[in-house]
N, C-alpha and C. Protein backbone atom coordinates (compact mmCIF):
# COMPACT_ATOMS: atom_id res chain seq x y z
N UNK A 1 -57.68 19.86 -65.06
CA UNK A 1 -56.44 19.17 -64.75
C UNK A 1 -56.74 17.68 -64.63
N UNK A 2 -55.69 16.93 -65.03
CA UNK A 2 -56.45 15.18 -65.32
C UNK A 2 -56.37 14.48 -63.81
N UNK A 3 -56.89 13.98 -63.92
CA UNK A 3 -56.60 13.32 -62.06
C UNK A 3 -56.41 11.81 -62.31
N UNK A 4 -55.87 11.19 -61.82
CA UNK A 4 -55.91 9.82 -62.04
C UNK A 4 -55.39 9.46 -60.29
N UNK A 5 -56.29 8.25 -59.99
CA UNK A 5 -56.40 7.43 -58.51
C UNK A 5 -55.99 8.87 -57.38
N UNK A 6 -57.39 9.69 -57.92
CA UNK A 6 -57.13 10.68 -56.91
C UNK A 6 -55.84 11.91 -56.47
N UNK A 7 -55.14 11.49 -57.27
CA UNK A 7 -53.76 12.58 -57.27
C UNK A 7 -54.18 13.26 -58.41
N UNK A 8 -53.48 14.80 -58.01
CA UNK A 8 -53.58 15.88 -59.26
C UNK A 8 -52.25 15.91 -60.10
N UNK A 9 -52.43 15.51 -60.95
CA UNK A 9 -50.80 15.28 -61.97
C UNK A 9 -50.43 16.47 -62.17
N UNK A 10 -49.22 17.29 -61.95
CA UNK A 10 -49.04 18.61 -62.16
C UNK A 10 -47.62 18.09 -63.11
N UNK A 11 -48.25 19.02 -64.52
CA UNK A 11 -47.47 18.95 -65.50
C UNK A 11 -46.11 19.07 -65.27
N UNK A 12 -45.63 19.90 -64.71
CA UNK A 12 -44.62 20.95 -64.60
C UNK A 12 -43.57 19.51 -63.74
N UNK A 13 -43.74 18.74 -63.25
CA UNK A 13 -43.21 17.52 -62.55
C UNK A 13 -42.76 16.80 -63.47
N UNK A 14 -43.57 16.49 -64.50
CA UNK A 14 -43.50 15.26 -65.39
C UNK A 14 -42.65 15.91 -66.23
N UNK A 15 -42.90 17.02 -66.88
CA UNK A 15 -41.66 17.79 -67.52
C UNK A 15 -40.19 17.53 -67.14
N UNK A 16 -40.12 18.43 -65.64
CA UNK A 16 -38.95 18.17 -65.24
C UNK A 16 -38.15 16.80 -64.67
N UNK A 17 -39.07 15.53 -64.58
CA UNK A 17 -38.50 14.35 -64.77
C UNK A 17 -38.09 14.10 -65.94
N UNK A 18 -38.84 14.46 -67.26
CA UNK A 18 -38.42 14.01 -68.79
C UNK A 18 -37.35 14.54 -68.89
N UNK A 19 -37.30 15.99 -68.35
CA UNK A 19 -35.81 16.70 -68.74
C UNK A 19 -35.07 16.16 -68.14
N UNK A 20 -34.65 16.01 -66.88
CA UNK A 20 -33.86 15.21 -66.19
C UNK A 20 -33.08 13.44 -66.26
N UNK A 21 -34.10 13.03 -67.19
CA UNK A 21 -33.54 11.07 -67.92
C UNK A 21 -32.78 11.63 -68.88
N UNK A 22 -32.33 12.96 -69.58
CA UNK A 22 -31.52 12.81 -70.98
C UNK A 22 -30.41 13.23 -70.07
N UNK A 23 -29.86 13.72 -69.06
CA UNK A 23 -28.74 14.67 -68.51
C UNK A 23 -28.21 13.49 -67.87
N UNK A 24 -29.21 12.37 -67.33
CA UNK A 24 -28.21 10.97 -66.99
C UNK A 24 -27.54 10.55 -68.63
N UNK A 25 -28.59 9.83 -69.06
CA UNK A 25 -28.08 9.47 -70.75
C UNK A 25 -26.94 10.16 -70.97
N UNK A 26 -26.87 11.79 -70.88
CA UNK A 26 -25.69 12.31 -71.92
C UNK A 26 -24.35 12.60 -70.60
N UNK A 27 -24.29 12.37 -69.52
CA UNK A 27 -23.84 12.13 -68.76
C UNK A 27 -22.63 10.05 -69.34
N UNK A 28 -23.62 9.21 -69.57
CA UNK A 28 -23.20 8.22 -69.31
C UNK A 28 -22.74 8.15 -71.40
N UNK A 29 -22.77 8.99 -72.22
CA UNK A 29 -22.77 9.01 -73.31
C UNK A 29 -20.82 9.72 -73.09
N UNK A 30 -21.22 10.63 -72.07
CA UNK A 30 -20.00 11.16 -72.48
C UNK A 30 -18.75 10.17 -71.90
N UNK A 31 -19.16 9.24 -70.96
CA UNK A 31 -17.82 8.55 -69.96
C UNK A 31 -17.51 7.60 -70.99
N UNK A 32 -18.70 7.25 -71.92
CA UNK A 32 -18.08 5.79 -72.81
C UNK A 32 -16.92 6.34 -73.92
N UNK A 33 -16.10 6.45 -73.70
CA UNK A 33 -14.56 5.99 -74.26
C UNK A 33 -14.11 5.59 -75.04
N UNK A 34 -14.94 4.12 -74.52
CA UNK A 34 -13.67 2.40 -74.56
C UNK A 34 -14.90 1.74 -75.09
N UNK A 35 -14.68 0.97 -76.18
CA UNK A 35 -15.28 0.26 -76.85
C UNK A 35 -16.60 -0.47 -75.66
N UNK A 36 -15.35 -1.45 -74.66
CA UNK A 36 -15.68 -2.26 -73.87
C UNK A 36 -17.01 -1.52 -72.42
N UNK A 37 -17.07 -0.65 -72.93
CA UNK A 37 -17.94 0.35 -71.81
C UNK A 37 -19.41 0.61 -72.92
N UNK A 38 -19.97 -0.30 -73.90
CA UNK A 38 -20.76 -0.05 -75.00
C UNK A 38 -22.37 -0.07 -73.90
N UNK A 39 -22.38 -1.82 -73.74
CA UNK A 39 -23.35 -2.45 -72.81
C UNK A 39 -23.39 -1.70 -71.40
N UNK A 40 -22.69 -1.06 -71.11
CA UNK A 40 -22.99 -0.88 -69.59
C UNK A 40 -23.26 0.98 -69.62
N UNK A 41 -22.63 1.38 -70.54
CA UNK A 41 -23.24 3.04 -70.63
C UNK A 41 -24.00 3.53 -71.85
N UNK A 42 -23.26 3.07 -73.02
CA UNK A 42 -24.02 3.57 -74.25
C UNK A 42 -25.56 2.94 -74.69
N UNK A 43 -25.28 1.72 -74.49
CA UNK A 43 -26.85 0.68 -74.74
C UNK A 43 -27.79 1.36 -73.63
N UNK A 44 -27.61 1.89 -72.52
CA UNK A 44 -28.52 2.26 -71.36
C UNK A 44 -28.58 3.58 -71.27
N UNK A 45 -27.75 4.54 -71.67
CA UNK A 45 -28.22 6.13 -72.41
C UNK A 45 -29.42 5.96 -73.62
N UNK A 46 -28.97 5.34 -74.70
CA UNK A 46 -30.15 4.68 -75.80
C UNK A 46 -31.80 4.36 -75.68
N UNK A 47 -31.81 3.87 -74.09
CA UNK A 47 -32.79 3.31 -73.77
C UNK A 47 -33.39 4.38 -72.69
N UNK A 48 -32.48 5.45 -72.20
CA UNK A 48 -33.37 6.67 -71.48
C UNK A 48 -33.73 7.41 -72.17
N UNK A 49 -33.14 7.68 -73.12
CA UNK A 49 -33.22 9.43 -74.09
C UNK A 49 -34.57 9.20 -74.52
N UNK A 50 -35.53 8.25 -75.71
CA UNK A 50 -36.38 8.34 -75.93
C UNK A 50 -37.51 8.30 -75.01
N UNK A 51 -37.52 7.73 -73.80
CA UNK A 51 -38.32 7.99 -72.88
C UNK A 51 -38.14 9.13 -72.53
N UNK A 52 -37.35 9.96 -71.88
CA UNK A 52 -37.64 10.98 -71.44
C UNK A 52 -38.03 12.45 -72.04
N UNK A 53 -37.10 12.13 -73.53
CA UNK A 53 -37.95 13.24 -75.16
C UNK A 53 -39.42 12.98 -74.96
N UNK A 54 -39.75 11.51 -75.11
CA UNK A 54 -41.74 11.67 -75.27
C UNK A 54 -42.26 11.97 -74.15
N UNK A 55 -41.72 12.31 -72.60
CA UNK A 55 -42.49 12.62 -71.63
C UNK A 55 -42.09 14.45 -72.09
N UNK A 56 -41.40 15.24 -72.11
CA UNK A 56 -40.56 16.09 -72.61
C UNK A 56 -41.85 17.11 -73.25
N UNK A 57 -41.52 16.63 -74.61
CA UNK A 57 -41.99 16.68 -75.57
C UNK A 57 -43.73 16.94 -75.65
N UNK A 58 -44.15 16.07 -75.34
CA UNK A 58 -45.66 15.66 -75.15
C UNK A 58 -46.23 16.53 -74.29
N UNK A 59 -45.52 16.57 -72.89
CA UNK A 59 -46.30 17.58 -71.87
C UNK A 59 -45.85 18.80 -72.05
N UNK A 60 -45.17 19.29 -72.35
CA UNK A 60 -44.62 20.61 -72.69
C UNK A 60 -45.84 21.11 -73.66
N UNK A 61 -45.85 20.30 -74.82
CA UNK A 61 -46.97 20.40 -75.74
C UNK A 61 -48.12 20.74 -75.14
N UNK A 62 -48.79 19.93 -73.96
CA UNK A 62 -50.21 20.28 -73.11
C UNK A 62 -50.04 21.15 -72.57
N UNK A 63 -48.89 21.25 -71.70
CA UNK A 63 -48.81 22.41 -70.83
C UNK A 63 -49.00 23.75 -71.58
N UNK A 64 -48.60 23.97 -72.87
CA UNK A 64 -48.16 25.35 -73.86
C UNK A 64 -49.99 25.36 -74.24
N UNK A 65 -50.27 24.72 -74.67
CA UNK A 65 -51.96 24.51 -75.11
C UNK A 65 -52.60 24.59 -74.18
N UNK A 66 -52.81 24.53 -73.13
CA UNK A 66 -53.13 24.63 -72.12
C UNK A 66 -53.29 25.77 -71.43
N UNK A 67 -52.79 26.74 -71.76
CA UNK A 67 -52.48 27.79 -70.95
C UNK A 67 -52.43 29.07 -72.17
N UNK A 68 -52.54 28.90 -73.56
CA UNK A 68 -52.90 29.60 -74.33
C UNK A 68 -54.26 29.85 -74.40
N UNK A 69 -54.52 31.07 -75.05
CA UNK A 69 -56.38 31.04 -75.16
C UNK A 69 -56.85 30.25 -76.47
N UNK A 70 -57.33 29.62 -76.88
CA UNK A 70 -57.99 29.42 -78.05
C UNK A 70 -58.25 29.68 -78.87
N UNK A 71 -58.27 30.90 -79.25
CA UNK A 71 -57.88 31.96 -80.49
C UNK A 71 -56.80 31.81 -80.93
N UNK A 72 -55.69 31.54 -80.19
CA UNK A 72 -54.15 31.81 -80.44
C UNK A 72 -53.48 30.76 -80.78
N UNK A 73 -54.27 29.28 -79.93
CA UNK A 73 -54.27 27.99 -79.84
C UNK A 73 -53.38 27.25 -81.03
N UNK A 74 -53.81 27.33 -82.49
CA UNK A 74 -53.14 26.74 -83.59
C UNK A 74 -51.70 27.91 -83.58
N UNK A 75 -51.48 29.09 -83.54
CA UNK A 75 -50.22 29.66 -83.80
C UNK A 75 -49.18 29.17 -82.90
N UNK A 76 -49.79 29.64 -81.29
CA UNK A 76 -48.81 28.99 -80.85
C UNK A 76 -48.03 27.62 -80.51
N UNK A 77 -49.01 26.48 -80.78
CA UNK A 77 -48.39 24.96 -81.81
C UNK A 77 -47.55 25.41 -82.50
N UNK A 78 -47.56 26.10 -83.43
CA UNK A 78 -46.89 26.26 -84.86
C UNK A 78 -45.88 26.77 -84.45
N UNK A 79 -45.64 27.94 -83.68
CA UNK A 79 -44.63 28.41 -83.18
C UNK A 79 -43.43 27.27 -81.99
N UNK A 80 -44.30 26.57 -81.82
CA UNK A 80 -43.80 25.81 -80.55
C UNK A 80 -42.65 24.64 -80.99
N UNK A 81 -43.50 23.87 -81.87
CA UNK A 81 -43.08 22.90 -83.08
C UNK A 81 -41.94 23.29 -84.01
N UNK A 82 -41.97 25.03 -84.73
CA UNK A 82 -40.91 25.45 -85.31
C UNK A 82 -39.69 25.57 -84.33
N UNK A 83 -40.08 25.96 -83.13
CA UNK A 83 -38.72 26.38 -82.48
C UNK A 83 -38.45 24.86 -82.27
N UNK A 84 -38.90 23.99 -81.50
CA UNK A 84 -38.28 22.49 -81.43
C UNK A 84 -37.75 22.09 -82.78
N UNK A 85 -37.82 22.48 -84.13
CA UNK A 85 -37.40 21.90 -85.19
C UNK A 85 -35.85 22.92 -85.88
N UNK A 86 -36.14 23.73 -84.98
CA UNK A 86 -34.93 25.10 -84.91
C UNK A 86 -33.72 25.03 -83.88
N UNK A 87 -34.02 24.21 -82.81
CA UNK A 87 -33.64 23.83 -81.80
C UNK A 87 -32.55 22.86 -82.09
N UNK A 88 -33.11 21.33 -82.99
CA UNK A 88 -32.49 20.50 -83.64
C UNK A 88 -31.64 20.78 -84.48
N UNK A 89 -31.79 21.82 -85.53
CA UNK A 89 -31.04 22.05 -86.44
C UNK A 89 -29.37 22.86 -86.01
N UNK A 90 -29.73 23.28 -84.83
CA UNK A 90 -29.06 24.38 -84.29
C UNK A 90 -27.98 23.63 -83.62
N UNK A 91 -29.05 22.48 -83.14
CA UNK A 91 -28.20 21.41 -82.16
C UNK A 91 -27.32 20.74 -82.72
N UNK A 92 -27.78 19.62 -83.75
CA UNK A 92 -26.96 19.21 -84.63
C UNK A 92 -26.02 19.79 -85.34
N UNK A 93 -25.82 21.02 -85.77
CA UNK A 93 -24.78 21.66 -85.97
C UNK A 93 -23.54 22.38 -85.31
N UNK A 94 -24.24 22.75 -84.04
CA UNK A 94 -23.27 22.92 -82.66
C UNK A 94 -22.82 21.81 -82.36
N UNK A 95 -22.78 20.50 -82.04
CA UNK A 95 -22.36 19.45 -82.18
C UNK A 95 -21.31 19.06 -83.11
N UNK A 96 -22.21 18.82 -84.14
CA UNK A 96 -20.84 18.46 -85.46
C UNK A 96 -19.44 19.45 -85.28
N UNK A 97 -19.87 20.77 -84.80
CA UNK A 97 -18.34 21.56 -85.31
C UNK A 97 -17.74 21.72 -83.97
N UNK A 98 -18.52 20.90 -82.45
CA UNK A 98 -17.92 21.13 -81.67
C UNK A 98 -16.77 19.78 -82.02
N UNK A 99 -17.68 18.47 -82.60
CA UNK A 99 -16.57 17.42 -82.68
C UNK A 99 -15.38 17.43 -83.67
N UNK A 100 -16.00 18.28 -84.68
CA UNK A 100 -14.65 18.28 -85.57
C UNK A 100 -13.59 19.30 -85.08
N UNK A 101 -13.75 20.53 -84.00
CA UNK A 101 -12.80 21.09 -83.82
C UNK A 101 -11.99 20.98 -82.89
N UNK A 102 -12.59 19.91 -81.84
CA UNK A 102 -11.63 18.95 -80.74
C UNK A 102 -10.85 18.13 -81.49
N UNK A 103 -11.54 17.31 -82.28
CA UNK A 103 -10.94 16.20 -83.04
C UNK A 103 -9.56 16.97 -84.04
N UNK A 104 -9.79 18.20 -84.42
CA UNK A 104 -8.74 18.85 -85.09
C UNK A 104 -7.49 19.27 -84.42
N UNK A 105 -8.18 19.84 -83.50
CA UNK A 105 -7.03 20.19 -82.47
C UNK A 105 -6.18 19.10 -81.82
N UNK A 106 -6.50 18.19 -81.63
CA UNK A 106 -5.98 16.68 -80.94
C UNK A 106 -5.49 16.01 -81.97
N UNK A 107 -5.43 16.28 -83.65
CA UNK A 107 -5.48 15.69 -84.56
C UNK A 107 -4.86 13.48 -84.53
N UNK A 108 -6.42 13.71 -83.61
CA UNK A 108 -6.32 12.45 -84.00
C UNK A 108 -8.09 12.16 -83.95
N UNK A 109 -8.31 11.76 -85.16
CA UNK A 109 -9.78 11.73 -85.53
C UNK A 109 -10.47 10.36 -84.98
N UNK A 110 -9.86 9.38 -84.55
CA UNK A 110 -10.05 8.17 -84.14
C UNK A 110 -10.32 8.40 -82.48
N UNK A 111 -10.05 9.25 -81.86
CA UNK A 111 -10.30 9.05 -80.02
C UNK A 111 -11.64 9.90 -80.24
N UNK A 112 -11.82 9.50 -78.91
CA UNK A 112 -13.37 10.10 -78.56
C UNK A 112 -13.37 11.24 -77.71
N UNK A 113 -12.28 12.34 -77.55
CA UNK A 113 -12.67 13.51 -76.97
C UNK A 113 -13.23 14.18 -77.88
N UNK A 114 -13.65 14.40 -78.93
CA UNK A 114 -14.41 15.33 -79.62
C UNK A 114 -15.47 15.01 -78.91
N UNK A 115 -16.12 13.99 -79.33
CA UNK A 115 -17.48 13.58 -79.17
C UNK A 115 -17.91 13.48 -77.57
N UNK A 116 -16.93 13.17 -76.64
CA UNK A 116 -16.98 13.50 -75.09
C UNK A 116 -17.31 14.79 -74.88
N UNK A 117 -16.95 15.81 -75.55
CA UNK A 117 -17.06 17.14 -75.30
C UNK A 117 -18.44 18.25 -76.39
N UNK A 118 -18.99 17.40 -77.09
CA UNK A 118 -20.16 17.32 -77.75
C UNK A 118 -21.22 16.96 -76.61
N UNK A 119 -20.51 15.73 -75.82
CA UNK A 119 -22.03 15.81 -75.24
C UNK A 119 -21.40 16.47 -73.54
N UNK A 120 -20.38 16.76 -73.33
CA UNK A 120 -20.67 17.76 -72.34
C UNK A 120 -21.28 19.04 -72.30
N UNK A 121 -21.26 19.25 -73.94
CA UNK A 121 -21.87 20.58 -74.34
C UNK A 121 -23.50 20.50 -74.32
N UNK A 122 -23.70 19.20 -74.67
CA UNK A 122 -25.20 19.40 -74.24
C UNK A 122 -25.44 18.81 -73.19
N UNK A 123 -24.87 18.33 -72.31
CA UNK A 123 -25.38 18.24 -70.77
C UNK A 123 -25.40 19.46 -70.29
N UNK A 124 -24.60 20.71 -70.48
CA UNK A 124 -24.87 22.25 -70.40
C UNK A 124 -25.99 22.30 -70.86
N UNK A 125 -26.17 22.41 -71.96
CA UNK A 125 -27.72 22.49 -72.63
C UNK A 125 -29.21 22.07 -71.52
N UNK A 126 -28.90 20.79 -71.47
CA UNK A 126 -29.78 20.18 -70.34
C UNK A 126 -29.75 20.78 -69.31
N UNK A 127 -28.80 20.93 -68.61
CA UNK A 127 -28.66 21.81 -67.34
C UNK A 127 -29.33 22.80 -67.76
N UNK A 128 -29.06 23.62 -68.35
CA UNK A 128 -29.82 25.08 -68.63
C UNK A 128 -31.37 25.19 -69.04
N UNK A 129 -32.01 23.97 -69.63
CA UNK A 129 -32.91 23.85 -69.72
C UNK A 129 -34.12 23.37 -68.91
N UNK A 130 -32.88 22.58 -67.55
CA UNK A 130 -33.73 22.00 -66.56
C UNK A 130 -33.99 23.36 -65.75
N UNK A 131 -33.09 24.17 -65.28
CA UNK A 131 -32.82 25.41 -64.57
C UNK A 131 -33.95 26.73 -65.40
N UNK A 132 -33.97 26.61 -66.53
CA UNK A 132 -35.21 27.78 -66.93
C UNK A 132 -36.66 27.26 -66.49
N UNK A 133 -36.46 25.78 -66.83
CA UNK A 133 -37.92 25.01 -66.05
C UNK A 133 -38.08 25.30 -64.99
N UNK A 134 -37.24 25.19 -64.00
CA UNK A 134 -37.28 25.51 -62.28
C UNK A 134 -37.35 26.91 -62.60
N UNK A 135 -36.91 27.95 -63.17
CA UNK A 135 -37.03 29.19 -62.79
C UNK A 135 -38.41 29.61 -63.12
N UNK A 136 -38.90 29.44 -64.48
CA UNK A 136 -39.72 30.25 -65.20
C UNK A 136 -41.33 29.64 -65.32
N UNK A 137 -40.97 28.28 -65.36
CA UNK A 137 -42.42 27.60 -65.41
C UNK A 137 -42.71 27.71 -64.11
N UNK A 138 -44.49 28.24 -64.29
CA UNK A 138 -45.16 28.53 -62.61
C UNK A 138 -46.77 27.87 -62.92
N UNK A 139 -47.28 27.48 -62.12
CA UNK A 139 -48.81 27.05 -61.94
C UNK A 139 -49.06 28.15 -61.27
N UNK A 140 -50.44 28.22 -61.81
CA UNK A 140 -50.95 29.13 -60.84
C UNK A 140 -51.71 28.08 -59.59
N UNK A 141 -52.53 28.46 -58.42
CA UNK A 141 -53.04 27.93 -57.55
C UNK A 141 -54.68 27.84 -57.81
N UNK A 142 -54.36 28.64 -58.70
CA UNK A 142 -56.23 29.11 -59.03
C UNK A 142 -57.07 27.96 -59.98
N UNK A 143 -56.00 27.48 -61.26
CA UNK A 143 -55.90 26.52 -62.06
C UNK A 143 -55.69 24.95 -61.27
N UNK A 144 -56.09 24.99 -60.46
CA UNK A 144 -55.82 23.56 -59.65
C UNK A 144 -57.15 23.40 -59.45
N UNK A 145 -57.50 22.09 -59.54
CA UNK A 145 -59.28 21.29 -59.23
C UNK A 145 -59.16 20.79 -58.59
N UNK A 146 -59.60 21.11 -57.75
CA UNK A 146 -59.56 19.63 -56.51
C UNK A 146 -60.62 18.78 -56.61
N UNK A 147 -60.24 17.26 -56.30
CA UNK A 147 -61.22 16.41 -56.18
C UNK A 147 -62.82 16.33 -56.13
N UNK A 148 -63.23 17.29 -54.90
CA UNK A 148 -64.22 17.52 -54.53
C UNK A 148 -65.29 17.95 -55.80
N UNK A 149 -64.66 19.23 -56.19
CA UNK A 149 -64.76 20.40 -57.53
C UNK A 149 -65.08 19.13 -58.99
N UNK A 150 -64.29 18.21 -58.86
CA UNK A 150 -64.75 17.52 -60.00
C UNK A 150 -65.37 16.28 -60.23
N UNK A 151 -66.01 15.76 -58.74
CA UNK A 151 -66.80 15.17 -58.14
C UNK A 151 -68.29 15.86 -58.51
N UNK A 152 -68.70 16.84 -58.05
CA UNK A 152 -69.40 17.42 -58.14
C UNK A 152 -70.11 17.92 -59.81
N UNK A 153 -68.90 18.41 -60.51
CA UNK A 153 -68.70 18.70 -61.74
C UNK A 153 -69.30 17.13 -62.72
N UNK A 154 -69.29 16.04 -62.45
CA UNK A 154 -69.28 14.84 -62.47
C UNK A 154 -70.83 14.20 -61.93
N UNK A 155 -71.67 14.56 -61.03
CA UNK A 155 -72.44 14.29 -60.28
C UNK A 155 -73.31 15.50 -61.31
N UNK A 156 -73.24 17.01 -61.49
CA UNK A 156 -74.27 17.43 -62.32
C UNK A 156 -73.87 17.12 -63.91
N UNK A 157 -73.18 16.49 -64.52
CA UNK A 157 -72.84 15.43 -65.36
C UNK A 157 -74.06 14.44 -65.61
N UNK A 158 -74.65 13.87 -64.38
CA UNK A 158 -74.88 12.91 -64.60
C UNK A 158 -76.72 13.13 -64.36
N UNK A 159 -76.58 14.60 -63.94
CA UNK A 159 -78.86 14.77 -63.84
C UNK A 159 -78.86 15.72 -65.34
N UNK A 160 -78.08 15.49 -66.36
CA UNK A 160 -78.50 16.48 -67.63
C UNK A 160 -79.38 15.30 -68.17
N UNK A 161 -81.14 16.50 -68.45
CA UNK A 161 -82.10 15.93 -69.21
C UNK A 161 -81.35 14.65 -70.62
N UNK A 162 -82.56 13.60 -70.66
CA UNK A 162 -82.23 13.12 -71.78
C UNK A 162 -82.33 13.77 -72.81
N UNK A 163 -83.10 15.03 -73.03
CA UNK A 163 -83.21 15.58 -74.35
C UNK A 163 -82.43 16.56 -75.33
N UNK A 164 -81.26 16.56 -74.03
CA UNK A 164 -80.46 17.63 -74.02
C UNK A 164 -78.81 16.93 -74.62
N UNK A 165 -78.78 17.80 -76.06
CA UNK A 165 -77.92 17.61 -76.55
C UNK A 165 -76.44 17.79 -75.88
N UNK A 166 -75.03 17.02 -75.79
CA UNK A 166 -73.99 17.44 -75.37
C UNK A 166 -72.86 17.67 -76.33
């Protein structure tokens, strides 16, 4: 487990902060309206979403590798990566026909309740995804290093013979 200035970084945190910056974003995606509401909600959703996808994204990735055995190691990437690229496709299309069938029904293609209700649909999404995180992702206690443990680990690190290949 990586340690940095003595704290144990527990993945499962950093996750659920990444998940948590897009549900503000699509939160402040859905109130903008009005042109005049661009700079103060839409420009500052813009500027959370990609931060919180690459924290997201990235540790989810370690965490899944991490906790696979090494044998299995390249499939389940592959598997992991397809469903995130299955995910998108799925997304983007639940989207599009959620906006065109508000926008139909309201038949007026120019207001923004379609697209208000696109991203209330994936602030559901988010919600549900923050909530399987809290439910389902678990550390074990056993998988935790403490300081000491890698102090030590670190200290016989440092009496391996010179002749001895690493």
């Amino acid at each position: 487990m990586p340690v940095a200035t003595g704290w144990i970084i527990i993945l499962e945190w950093i996750i659920l902060f990444g998940e948590s910056v897009p549900i503000i974003a699509t939160i402040l995606l859905a109130l903008a309206n009005s042109p005049d509401k661009y700079l103060s909600y839409v420009l500052r959703a813009f500027f959370l979403v990609p931060g919180g996808a690459v924290l997201t994204y990235n540790h989810a990735n370690i965490a899944i590798l991490r906790t696979s055995p090494a044998s299995v190691a390249d499939t389940v990437g592959v598997n992991f990566n397809c469903a995130l690229q299955l995910r998108s496709a799925v997304g983007i299309a639940a989207v599009g026909a959620i906006t065109a069938s508000v926008e139909k029904a309201h038949r007026d293609r120019t207001s923004y309740q379609g697209r208000a209700a696109a991203f209330w649909f994936l602030l559901g999404i988010d919600g549900a995804e923050v909530l399987a995180m809290l439910v389902f992702y678990r550390i074990d206690k056993e998988d935790l290093v403490t300081n000491e443990e890698l102090a030590k680990k670190a200290v016989d690190l440092e009496h391996v013979p010179a002749d001895v290949d690493l």
